[in-house]
Protein backbone atom coordinates (compact mmCIF):
# COMPACT_ATOMS: atom_id res chain seq x y z
CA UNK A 1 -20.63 -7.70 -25.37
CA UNK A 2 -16.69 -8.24 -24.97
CA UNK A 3 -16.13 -5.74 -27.32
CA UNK A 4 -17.91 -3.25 -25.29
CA UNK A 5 -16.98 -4.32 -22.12
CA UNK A 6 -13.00 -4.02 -23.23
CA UNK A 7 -13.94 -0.03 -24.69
CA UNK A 8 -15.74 0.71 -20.93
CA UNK A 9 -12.86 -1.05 -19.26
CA UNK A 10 -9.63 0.74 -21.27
CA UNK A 11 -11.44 4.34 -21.50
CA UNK A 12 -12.29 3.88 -17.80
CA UNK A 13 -8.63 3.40 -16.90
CA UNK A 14 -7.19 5.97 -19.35
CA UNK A 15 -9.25 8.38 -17.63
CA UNK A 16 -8.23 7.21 -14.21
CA UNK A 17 -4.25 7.30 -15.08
CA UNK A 18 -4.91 11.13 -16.89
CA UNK A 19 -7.11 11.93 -13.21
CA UNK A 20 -4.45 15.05 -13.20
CA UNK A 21 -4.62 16.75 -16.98
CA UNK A 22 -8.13 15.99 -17.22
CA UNK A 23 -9.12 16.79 -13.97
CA UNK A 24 -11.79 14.19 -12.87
CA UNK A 25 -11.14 12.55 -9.80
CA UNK A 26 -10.09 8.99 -10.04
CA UNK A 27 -12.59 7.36 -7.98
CA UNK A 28 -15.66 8.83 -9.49
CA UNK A 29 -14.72 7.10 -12.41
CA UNK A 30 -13.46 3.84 -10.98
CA UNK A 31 -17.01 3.45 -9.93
CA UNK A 32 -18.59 4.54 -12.67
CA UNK A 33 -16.75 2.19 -14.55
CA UNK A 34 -17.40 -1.01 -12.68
CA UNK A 35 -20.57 0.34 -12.28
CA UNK A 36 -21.13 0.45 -16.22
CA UNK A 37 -19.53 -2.97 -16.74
CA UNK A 38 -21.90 -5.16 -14.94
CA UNK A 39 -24.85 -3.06 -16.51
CA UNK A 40 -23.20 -4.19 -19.54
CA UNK A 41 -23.41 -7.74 -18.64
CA UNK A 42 -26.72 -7.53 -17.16
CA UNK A 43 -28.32 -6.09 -20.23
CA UNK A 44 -26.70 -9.04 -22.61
CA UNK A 45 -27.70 -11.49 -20.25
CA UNK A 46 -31.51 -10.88 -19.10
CA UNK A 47 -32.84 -14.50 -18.70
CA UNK A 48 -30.03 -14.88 -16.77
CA UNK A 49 -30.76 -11.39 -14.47
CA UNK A 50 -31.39 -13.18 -11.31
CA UNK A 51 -28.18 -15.72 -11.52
CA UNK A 52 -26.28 -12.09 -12.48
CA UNK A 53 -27.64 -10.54 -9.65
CA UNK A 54 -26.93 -13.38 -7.14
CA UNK A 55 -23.00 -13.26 -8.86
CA UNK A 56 -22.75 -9.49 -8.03
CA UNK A 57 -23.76 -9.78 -4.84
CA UNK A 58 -21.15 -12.56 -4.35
CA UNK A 59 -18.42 -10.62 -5.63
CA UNK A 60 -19.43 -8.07 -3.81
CA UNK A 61 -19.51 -9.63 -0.06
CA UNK A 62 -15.37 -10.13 -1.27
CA UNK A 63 -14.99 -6.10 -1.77
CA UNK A 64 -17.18 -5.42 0.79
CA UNK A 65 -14.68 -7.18 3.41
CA UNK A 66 -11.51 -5.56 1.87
CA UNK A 67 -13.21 -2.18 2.05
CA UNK A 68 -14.18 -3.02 5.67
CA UNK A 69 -10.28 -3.99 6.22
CA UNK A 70 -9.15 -0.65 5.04
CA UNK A 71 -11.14 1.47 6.95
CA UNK A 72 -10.46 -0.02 10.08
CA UNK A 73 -7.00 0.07 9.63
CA UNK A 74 -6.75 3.20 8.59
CA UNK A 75 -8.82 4.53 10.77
CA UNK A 76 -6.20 2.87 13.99
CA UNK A 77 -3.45 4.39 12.23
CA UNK A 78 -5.57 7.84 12.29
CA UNK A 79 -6.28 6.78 16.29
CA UNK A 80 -2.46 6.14 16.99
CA UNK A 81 -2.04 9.80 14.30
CA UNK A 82 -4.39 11.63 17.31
CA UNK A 83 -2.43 10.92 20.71
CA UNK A 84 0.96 11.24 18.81
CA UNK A 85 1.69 8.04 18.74
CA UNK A 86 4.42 8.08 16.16
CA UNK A 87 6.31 10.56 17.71
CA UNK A 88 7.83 7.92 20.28
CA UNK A 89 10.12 6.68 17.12
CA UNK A 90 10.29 10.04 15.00
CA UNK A 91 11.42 12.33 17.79
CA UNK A 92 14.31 9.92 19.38
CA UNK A 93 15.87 10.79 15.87
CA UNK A 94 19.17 12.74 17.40
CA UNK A 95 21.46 12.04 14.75
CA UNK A 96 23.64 15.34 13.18
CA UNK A 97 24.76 13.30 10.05
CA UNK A 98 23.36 13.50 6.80
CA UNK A 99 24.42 10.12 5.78
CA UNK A 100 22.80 8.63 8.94
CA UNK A 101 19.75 10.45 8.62
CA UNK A 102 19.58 8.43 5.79
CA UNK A 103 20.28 4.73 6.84
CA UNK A 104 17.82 5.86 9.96
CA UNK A 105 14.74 7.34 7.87
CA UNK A 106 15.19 4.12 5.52
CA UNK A 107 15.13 1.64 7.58
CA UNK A 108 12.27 3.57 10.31
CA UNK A 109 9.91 3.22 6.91
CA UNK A 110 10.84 0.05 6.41
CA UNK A 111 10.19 -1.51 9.66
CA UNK A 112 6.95 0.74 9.93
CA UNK A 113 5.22 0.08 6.40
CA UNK A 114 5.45 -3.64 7.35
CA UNK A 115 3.69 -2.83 10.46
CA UNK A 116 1.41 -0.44 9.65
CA UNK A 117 0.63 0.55 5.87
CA UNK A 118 2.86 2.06 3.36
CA UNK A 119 0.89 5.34 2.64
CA UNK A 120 0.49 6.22 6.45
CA UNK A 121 4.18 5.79 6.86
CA UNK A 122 5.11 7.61 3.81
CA UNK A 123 3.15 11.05 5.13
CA UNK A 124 4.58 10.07 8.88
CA UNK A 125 8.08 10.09 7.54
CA UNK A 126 7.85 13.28 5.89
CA UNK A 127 6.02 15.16 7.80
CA UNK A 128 9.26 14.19 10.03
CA UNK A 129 11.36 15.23 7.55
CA UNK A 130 9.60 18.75 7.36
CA UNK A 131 10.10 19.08 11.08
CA UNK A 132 13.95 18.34 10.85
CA UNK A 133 15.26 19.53 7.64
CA UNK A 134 14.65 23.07 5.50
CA UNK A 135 13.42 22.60 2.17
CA UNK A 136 16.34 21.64 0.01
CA UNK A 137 18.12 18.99 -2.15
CA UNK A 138 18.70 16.92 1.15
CA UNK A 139 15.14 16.81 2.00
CA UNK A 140 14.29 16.05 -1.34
CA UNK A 141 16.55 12.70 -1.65
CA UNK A 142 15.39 11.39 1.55
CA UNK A 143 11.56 11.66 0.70
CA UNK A 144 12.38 9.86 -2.70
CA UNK A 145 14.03 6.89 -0.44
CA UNK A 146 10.93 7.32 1.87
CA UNK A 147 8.82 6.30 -1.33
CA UNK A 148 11.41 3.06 -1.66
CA UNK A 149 11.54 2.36 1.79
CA UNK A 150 7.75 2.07 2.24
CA UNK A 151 6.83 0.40 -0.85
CA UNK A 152 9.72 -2.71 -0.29
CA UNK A 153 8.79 -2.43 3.46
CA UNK A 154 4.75 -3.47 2.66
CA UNK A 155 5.48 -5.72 -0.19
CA UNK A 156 5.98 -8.38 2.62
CA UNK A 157 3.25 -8.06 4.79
CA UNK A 158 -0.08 -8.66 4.34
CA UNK A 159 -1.34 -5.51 5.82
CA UNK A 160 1.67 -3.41 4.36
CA UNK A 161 -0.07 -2.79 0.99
CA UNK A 162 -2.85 -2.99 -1.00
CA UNK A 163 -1.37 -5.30 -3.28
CA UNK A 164 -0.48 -8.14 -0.37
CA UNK A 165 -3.66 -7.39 1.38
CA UNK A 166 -5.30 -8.01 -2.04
CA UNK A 167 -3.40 -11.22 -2.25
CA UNK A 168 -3.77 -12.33 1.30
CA UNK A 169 -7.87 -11.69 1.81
CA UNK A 170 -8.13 -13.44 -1.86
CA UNK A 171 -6.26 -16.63 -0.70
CA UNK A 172 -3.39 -16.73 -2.80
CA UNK A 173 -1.03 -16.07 -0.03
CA UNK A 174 -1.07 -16.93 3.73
CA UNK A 175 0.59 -14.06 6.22
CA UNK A 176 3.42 -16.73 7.35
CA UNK A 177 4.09 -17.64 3.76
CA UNK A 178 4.53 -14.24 2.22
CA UNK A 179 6.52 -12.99 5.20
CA UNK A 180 8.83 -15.53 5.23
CA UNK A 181 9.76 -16.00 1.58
CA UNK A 182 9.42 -11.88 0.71
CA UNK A 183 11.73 -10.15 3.46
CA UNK A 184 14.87 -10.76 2.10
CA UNK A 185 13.68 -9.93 -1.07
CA UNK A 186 12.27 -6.84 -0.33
CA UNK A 187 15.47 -5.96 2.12
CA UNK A 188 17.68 -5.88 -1.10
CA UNK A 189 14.71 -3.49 -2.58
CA UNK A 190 15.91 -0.76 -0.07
CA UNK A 191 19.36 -1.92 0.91
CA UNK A 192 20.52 -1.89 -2.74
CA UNK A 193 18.88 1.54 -2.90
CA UNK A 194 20.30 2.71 0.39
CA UNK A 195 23.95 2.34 -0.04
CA UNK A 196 23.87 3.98 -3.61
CA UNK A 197 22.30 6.99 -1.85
CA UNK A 198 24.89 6.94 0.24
CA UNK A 199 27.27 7.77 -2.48
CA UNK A 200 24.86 10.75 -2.96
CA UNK A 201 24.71 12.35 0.74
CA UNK A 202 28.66 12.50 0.58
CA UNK A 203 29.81 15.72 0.78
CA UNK A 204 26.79 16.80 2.39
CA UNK A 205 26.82 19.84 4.90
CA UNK A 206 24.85 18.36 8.65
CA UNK A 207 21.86 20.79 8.86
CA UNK A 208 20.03 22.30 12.02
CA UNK A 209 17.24 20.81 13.10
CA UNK A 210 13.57 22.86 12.23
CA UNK A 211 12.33 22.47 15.97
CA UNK A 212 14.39 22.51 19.00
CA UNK A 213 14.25 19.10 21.12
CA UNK A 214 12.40 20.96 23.72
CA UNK A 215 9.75 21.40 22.12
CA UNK A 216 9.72 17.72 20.20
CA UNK A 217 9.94 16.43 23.96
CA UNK A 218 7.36 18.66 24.96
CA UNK A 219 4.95 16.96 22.27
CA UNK A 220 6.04 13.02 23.20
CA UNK A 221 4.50 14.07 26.41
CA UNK A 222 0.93 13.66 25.38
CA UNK A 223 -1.09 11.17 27.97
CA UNK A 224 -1.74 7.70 26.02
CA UNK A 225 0.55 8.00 23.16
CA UNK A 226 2.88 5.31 24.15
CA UNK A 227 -0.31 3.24 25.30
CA UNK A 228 -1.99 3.44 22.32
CA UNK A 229 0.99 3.08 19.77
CA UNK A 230 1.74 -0.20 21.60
CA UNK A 231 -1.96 -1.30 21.45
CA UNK A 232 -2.08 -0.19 17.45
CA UNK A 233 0.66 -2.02 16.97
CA UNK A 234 -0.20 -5.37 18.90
CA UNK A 235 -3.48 -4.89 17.34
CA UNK A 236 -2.32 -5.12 13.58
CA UNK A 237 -0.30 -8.19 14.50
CA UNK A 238 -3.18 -9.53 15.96
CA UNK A 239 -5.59 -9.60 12.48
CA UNK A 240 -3.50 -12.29 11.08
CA UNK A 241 -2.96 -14.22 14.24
CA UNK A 242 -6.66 -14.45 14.58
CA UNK A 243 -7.02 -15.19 10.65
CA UNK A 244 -5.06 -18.24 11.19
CA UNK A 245 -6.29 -19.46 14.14
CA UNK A 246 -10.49 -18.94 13.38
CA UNK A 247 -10.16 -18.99 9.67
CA UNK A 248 -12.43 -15.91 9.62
CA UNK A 249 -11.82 -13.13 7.25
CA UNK A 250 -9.55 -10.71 7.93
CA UNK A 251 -12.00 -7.97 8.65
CA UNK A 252 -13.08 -9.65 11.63
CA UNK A 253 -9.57 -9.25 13.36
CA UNK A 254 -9.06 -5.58 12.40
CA UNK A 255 -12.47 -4.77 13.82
CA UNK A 256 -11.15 -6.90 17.14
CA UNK A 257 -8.10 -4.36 16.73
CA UNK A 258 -10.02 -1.16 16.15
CA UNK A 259 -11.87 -1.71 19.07
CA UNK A 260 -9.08 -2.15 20.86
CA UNK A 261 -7.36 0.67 20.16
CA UNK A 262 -10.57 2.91 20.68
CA UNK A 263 -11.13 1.36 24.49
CA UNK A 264 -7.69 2.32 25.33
CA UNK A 265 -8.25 5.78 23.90
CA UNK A 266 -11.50 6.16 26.10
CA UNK A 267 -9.71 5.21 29.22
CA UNK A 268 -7.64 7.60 29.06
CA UNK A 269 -9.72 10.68 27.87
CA UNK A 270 -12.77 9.28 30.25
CA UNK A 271 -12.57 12.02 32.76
CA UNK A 272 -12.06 14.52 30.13
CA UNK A 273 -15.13 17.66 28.95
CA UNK A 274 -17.09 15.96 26.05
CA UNK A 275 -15.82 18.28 23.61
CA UNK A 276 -12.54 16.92 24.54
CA UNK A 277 -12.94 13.61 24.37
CA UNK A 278 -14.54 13.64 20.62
CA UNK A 279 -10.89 15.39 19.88
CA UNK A 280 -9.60 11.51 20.19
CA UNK A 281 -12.74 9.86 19.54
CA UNK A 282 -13.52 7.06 16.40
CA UNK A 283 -15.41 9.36 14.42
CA UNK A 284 -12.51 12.08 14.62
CA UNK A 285 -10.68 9.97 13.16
CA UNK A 286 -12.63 8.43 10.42
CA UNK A 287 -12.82 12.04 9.65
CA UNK A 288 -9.28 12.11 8.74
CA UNK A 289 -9.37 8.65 6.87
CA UNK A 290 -8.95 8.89 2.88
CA UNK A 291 -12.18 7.41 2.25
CA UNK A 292 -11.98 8.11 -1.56
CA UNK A 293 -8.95 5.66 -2.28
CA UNK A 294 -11.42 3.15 -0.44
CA UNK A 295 -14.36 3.76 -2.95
CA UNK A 296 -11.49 4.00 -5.65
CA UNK A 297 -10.74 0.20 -5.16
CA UNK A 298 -14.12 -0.72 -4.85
CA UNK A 299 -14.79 0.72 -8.47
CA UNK A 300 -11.76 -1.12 -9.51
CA UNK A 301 -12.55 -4.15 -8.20
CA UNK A 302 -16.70 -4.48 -9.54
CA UNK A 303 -14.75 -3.74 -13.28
CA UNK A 304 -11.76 -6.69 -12.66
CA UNK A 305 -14.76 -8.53 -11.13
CA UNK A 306 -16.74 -8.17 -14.23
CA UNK A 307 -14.10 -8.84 -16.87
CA UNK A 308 -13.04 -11.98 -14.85
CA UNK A 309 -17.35 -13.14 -15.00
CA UNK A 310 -16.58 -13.28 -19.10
CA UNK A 311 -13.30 -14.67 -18.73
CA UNK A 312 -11.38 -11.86 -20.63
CA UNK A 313 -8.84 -11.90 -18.21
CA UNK A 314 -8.08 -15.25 -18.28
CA UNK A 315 -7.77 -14.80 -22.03
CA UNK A 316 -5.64 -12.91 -21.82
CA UNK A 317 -2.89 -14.16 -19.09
CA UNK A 318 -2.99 -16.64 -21.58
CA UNK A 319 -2.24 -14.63 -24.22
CA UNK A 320 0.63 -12.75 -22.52
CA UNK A 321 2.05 -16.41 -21.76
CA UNK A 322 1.64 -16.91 -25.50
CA UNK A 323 3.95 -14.17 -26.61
CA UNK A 324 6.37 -13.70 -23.44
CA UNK A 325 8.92 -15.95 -23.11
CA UNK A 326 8.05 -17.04 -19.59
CA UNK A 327 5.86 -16.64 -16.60
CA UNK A 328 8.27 -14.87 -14.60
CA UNK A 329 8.97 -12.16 -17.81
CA UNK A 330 5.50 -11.64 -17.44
CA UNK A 331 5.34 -11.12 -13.87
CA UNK A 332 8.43 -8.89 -14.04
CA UNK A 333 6.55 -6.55 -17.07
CA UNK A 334 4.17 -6.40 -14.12
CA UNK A 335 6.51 -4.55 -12.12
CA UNK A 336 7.25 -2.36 -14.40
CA UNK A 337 4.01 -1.54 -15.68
CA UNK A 338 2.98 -0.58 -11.98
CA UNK A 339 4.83 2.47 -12.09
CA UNK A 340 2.86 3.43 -15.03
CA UNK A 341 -0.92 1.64 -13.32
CA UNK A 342 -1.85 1.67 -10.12
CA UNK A 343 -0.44 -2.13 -8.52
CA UNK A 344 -3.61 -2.47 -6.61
CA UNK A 345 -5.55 -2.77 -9.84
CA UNK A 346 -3.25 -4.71 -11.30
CA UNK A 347 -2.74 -7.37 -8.66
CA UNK A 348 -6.61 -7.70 -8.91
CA UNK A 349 -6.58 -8.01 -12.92
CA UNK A 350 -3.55 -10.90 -11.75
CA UNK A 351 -6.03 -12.60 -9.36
CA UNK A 352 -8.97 -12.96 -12.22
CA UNK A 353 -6.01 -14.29 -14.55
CA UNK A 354 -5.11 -17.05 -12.63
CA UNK A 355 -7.08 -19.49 -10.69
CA UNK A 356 -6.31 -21.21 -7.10
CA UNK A 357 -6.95 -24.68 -8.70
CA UNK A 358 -3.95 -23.61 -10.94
CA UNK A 359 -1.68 -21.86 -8.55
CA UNK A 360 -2.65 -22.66 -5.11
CA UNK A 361 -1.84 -20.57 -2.25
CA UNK A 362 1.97 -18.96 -1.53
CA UNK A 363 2.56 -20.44 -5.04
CA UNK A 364 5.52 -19.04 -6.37
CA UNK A 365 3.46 -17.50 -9.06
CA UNK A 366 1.51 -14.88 -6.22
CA UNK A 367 4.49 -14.27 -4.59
CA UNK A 368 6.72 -12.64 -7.45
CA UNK A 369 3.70 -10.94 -8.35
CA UNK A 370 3.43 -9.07 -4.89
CA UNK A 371 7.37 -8.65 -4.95
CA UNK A 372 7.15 -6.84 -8.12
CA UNK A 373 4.17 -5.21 -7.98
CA UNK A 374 4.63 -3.74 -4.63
CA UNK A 375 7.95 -2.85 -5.61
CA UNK A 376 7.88 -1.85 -9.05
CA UNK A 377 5.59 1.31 -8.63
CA UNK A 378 8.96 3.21 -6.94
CA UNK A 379 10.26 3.45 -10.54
CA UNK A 380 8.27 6.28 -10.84
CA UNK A 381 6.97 8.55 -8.71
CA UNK A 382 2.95 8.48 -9.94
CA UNK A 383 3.65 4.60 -9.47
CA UNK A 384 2.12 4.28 -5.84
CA UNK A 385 0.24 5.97 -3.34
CA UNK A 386 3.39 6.78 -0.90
CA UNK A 387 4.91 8.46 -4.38
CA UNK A 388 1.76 10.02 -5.33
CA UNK A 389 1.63 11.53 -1.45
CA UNK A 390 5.47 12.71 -1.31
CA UNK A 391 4.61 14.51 -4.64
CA UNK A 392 2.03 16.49 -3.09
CA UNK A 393 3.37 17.22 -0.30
CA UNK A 394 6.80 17.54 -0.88
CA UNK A 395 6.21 19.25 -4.17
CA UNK A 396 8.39 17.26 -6.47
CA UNK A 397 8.24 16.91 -9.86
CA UNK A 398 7.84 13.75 -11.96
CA UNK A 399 11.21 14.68 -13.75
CA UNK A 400 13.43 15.39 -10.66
CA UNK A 401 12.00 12.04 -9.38
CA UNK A 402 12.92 10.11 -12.71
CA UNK A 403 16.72 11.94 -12.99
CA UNK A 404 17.53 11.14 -9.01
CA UNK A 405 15.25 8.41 -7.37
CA UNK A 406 14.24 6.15 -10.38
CA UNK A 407 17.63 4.65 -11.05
CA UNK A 408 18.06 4.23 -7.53
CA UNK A 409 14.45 1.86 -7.14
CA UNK A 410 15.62 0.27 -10.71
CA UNK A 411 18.48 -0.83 -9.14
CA UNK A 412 16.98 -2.37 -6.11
CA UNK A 413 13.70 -3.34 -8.14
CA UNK A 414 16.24 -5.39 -10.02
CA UNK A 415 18.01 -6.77 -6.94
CA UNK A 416 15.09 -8.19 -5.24
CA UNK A 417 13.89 -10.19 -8.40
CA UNK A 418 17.41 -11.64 -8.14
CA UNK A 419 17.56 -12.38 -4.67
CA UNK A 420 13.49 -13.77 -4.99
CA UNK A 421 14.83 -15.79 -7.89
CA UNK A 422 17.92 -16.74 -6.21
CA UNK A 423 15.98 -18.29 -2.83
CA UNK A 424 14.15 -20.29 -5.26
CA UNK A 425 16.47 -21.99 -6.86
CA UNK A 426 18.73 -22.88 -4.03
CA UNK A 427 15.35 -23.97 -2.54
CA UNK A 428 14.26 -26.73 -4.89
């Protein structure tokens, strides 16, 4: 049964990381793998189907509620998307320097993927870069520090990425914990970055704008974006507040949030034709929501789920202990192999590796690993979903990425272990 499970398991994710040459989407077969696993396990295990059946369905209330936490906050950031919410920080962007432009773009993803999710921000921040800069070399840099930016600015907050989130509904880290021992950390992943860019944007030529402020004013002026980007926003601070004070999952506060967000939506569009109001409505914007990434995980998860039910993973974090030299080399080779994987899937592998009873929660242990994991997919540009959006939409190519923007997220991969590594020493 191992044997077979372990073929299912590696073909599944070979086919998933060749989704491009081979041309099958990724989440069909995520699913179909996790699918096939537990059928797997079922049919080696039939006078045992019932206590199977009663696992799955465990394991599955757990995805269920981190599906259910990614739809609704997608779907808020989709609401806030509508009434052009972003456009209260995008469009008081004046600056007529190129190096400023890119100190200001860093640091706006930053702030925002810590606030609202990394992949959001990432197509936010370019589609402001499309509005404010011709196609060019330029253009090209800043979207690669957009993919930095994002990925350092949700690697310390438990709704920033999926790899936190992961972390955070699974137990292993509490929002205060992760928040307070990551953000330095994961400032040195974009400030290192940042100033070596700057070196870059020297010499630079400042570039007209693509729209004329008119007509950027003219679209800040829609009725209820400020409302409902400040309700979005107290809203997805909210989820962990209530978290910590009711204990309940997660889910429970972004639904609190979504809601929320929707009433203030309705208030404003209440006097409005029907037609128009279903322009700003919830199901308009579950419309735009990326449901496939959501059944993506949910494939990923029933196969980690399922290798972790015959203990193969813990076999083999104890193997990789065995032949590493330490825990930390191992969580570092993590890093790096999530610009190869995708970190959400890896984190989860992580989770069935290691137990709570073992490493309880905001042990040092979960925290490197969503450090390097959220950090280390910059390296390449196929390494996380922000990279993997700027590519399509900004049509560049892995080896562009690798030459200009890879040494750059090496560099401040590198310098956030360090600082991570530092704080802990001069802690204890």
């Amino acid at each position: 049964m191992i044997a077979i499970l372990l073929t299912i398991a590696v073909l599944g994710y070979l086919i998933v990381i060749l989704e491009s040459p081979i041309r099958i989407n990724k989440t069909i077969s995520a699913i179909l793998t996790g699918s096939l696993c537990w059928i797997v396990i079922a049919l080696f295990n039939r006078q045992e189907s019932s206590e199977i059946s009663e696992k799955l369905t465990n394991y599955f209330g757990e995805i269920a509620g981190l599906l259910i936490f990614l739809l609704g906050a997608m779907t808020i950031v989709e609401l806030i998307d509508l009434h052009k919410g972003f456009s209260i920080i995008t469009h008081r962007i004046r600056t007529k320097s190129v190096l400023k432009l890119l100190w200001i773009i860093g640091i706006i993803t930053f702030v925002l993927s810590a606030f609202l999710d990394n992949l959001a921000t990432s197509i936010i921040m370019v589609a402001l870069l499309r509005k404010i800069l011709p196609k060019g070399k330029i253009r090209m840099l800043l979207a690669g520090i957009v993919v930095i930016a994002s990925n350092a600015g949700g690697s310390f907050s438990p709704i920033g990425d999926i790899t936190t989130t992961l972390l955070w509904i699974g137990g292993q880290v509490s929002a205060l914990g992760i928040a307070s021992k990551l953000i330095l950390p994961s400032i040195m992943c974009i400030l290192v970055p940042l100033i070596l860019a700057s070196f870059k944007m020297k010499g630079f030529a400042v570039l007209r704008a693509q729209v004329s402020m008119a007509e950027a004013k003219k679209e800040e002026k829609m009725r209820g974006s400020i409302s409902v980007f400040i309700a979005g926003v107290i809203g997805l601070l909210l989820v962990p507040i209530i978290k910590s004070i009711t204990g309940l999952p997660p889910f429970i506060g972004i639904l609190v949030s979504l809601s929320m967000v929707s009433l203030v939506s309705i208030i404003y569009h209440r006097n409005k034709p029907q037609e128009e109001k279903n322009k700003f409505s919830i199901a308009t914007a579950l419309s735009k929501v990326d449901v496939s990434s959501i059944l993506y995980f949910m494939g990923i998860l029933l196969m980690v789920f399922a290798l972790q039910e015959v203990h193969i993973l813990t076999q083999l974090a104890a193997f990789l202990e065995e032949t590493l030299p330490n825990r930390n080399s191992m969580i570092i080779a993590i890093g790096f192999l999530s610009a190869i994987v995708d970190n959400g899937s890896l984190v989860a592998a992580t989770q069935g590796m290691f137990s709570l009873q073992d490493f309880p929660m905001d042990n040092q242990l979960w925290e490197m690993i969503a450090l390097c994991a959220g950090t280390g997919g910059s390296m390449l540009i196929i390494g996380s979903a922000p990279g993997i959006a700027v590519m399509e939409k900004e049509k560049i190519t892995f080896m562009w990425y690798l030459k200009n923007i890879a040494p750059l997220a090496f560099m401040g991969y590198i310098a956030g272990i360090l600082t991570f590594l530092g704080i802990e020493l001069w802690m204890f």
